[in-house]
Protein backbone atom coordinates (compact mmCIF):
# COMPACT_ATOMS: atom_id res chain seq x y z
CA UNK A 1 126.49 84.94 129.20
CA UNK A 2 123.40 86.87 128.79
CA UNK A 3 120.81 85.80 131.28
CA UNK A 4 117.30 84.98 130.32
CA UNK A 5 118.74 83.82 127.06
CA UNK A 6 118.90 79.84 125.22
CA UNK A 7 122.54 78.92 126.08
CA UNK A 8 122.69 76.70 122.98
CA UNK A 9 121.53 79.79 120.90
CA UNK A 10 124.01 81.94 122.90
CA UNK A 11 126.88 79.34 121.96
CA UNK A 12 125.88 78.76 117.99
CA UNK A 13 125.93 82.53 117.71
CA UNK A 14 129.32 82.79 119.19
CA UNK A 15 131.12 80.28 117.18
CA UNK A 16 129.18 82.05 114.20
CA UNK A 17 131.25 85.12 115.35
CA UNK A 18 134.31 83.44 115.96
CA UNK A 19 134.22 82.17 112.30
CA UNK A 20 133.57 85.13 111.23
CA UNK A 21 135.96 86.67 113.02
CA UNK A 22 138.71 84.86 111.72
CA UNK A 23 137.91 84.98 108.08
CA UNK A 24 138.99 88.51 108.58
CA UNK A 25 142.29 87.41 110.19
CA UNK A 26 142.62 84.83 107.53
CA UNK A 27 142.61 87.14 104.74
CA UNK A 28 144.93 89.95 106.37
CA UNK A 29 147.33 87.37 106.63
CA UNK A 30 146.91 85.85 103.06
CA UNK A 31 147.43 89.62 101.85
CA UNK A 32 150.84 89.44 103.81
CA UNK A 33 152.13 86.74 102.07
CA UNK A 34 152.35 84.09 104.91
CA UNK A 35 152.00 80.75 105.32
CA UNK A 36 149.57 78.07 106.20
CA UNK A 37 150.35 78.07 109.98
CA UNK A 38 150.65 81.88 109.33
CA UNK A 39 147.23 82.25 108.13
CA UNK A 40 146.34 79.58 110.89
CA UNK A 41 147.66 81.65 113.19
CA UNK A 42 146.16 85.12 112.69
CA UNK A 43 143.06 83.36 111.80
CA UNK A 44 143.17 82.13 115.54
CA UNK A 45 144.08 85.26 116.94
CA UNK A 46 141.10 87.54 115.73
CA UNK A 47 138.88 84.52 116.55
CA UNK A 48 139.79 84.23 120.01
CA UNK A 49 142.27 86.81 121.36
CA UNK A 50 139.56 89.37 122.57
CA UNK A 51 137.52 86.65 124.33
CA UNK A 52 140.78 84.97 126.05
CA UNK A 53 141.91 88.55 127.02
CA UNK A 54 138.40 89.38 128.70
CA UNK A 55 138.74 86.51 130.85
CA UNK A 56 142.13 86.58 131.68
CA UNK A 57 141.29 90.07 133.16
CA UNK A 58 138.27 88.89 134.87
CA UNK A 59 140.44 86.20 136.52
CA UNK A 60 138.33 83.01 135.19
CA UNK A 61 139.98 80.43 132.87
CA UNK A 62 139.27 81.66 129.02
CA UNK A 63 136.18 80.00 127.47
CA UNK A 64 137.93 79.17 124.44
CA UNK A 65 139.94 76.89 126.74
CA UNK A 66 136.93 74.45 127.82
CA UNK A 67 135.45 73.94 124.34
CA UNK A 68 136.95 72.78 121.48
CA UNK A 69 134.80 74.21 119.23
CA UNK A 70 135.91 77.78 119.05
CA UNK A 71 139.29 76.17 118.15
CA UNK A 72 137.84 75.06 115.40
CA UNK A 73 135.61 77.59 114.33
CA UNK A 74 138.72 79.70 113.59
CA UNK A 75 141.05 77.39 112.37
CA UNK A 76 138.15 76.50 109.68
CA UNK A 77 138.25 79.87 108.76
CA UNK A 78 141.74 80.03 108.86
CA UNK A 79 141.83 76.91 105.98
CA UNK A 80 139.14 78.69 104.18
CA UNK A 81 140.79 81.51 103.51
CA UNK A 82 144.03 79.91 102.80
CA UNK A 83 141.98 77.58 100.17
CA UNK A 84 138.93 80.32 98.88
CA UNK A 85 140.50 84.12 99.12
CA UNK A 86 139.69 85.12 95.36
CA UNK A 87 135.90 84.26 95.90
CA UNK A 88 136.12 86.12 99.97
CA UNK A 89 137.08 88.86 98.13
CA UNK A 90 134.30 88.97 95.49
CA UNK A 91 131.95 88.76 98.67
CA UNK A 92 133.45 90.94 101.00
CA UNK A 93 130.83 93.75 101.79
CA UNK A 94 129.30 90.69 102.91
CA UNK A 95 131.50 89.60 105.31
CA UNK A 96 132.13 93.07 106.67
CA UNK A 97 127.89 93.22 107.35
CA UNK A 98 128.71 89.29 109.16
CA UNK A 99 131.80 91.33 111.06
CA UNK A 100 130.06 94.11 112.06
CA UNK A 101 127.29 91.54 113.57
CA UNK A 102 129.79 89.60 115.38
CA UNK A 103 131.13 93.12 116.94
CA UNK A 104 127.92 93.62 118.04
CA UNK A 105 126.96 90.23 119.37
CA UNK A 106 130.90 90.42 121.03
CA UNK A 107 130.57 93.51 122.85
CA UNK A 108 126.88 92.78 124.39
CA UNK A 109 128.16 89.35 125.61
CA UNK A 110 131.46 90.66 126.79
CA UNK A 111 129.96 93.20 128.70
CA UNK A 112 127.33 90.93 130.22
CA UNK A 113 130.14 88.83 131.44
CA UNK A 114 131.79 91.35 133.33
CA UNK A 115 129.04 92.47 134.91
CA UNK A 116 128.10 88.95 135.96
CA UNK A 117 131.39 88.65 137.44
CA UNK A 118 130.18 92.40 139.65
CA UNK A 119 132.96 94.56 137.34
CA UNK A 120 132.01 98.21 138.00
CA UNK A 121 130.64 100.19 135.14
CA UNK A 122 134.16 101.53 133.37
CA UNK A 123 135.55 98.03 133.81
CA UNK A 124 132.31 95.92 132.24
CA UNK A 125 132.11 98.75 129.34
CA UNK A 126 135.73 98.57 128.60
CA UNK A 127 136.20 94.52 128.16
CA UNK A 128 133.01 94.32 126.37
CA UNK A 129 134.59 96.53 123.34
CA UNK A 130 137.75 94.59 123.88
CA UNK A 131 135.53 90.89 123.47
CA UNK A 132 134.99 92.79 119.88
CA UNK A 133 138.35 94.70 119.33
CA UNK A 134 141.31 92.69 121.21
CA UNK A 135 142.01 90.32 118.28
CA UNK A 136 141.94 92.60 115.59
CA UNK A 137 144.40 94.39 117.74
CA UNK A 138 146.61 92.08 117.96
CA UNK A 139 146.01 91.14 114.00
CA UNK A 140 147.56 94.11 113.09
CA UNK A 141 150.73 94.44 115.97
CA UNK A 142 151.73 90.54 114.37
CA UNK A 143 151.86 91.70 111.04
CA UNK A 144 153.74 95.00 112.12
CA UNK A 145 150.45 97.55 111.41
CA UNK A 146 149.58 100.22 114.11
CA UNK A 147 146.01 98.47 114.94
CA UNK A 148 143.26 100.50 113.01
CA UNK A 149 141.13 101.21 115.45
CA UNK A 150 143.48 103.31 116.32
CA UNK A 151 144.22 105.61 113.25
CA UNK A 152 141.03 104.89 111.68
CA UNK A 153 137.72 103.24 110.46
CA UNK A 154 134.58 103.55 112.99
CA UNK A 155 135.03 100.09 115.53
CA UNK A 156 135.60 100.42 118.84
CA UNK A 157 133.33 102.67 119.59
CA UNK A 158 130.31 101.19 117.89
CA UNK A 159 131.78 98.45 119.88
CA UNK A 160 132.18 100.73 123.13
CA UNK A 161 128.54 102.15 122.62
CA UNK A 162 126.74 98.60 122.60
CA UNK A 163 128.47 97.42 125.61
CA UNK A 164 127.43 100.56 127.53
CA UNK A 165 123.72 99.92 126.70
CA UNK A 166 123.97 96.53 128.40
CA UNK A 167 126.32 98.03 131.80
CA UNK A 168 124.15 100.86 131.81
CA UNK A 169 120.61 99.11 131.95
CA UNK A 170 122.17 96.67 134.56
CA UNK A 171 123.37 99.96 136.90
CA UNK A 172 120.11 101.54 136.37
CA UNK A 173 118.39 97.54 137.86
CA UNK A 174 116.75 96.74 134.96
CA UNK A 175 117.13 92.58 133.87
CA UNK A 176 115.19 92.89 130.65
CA UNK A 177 116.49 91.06 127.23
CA UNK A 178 115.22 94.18 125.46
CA UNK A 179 119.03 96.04 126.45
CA UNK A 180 120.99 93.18 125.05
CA UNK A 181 119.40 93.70 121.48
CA UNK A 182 119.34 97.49 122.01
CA UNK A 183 122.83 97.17 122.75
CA UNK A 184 123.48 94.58 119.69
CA UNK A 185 121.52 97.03 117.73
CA UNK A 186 123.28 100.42 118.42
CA UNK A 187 126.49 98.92 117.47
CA UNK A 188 125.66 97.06 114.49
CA UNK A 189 123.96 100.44 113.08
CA UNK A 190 126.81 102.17 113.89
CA UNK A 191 129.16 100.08 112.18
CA UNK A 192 127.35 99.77 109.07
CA UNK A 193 126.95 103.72 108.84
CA UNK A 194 130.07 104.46 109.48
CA UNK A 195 131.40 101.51 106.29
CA UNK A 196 128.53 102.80 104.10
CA UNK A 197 129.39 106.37 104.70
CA UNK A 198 132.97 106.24 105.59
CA UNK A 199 132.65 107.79 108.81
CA UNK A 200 135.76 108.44 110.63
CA UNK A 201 137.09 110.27 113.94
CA UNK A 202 138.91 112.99 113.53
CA UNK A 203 143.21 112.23 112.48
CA UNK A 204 145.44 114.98 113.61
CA UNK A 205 146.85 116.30 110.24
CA UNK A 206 150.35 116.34 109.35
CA UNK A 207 151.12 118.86 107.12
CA UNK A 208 153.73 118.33 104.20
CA UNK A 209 154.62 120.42 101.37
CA UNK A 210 153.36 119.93 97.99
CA UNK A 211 155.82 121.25 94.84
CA UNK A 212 153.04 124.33 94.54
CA UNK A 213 154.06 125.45 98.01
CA UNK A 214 150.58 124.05 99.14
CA UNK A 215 150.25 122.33 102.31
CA UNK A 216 148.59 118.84 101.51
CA UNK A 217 147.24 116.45 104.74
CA UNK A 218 147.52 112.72 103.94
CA UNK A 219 144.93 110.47 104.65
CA UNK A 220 144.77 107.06 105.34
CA UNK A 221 143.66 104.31 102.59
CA UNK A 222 140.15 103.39 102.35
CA UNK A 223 138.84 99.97 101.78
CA UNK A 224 141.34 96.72 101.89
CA UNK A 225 144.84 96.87 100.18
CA UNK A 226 146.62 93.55 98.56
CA UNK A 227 150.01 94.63 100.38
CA UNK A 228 149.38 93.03 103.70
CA UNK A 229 146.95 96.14 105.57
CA UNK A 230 143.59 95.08 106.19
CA UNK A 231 141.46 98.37 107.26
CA UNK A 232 138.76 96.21 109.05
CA UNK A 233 138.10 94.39 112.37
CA UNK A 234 138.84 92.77 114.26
């Protein structure tokens, strides 16, 4: 938790996130075709996975264990999406400005847990971006993706960025609530440049041959596909 900071407010936020979070796991499995626990499922997963991780690691029993509420958060988003894709859809650089605040809000409270819990710097930095990242991870391994933060798309290290604001002004002794919404803020305004102007890492290219004799480098698909991928989140 971030200290100095309304727990209620700290709590509504979160299961704001976690809904959030698992519209986005709601609709990747409604693109794949499954069914109602299906979508249940991965809905669940992108809600919670990166929080339960986080504290597994830590070595405290997972939040999302102790309150019922994050349950249902993402199992309402879960039924949501099962129920309501065709209008998500119409609304969906919507959601992805709601994602990329949950990232944000994720990362700064994942990291502050860690370093309540005395994690060294590495440690605290890493399972802050994986508060954000872990279930969109684990989205993508269920439905048999390679997890795109990994090939491409600008997440984890908006993700990794905001959680380093928040370790480092703790290292450097500084308490102040003005790092938490630096931190929020860095990673929010990096994920939202990086969707409006498609800003990616570098891919290593893999050359194939075109019938001209002309080497041609694929590139991955931008935006979100009705065949089961889902570019975004986590």
């Amino acid at each position: 938790m971030v200290q100095g900071f309304d727990p209620t407010l700290i709590l509504w936020l979160n299961l704001i996130g976690t809904f959030v979070f698992g519209l986005s796991g709601g609709l990747a499995a409604v693109r794949a075709r499954l069914d109602l626990f299906g979508v249940l499922v991965l809905a669940l997963v992108v809600a919670l996975a990166g929080g339960i991780t986080r504290d597994l690691l830590i070595g405290t029993p997972p939040a999302t264990f102790r309150d019922w509420r994050y349950l249902a958060a993402g199992g309402a988003a879960g039924l949501v999406t099962f129920a309501a894709r065709p209008v998500l859809e119409r609304i969906w650089n919507v959601i992805q400005v709601f994602d990329a605040a949950g990232l944000a809000l994720f990362c700064v409270t994942g990291a502050a847990k860690a370093v309540e819990f005395r994690l060294g710097p590495a440690p605290a930095i890493i399972l802050g971006a994986i508060t954000g990242i872990g279930g969109g991870m684990l989205r993508d391994v269920l439905i048999r993706q390679i997890p795109t933060v990994l090939k491409h798309d600008l997440y984890a290290i908006p993700a990794l960025a905001g959680a380093a604001v928040v370790v480092g002004a703790h290292g450097a002794g500084s308490n102040s609530l003005a790092f938490p919404f630096i931190g929020f803020a860095v990673c929010f305004t990096m994920r939202l440049v990086g969707l409006r102007y498609n800003i990616q890492l570098p891919i290593a290219p893999s050359e194939r041959r075109t019938k001209s004799g002309a080497s041609e480098v694929p590139r991955a698909p931008d935006g979100p596909a009705d065949d089961g991928s889902f570019p975004q989140r986590p």
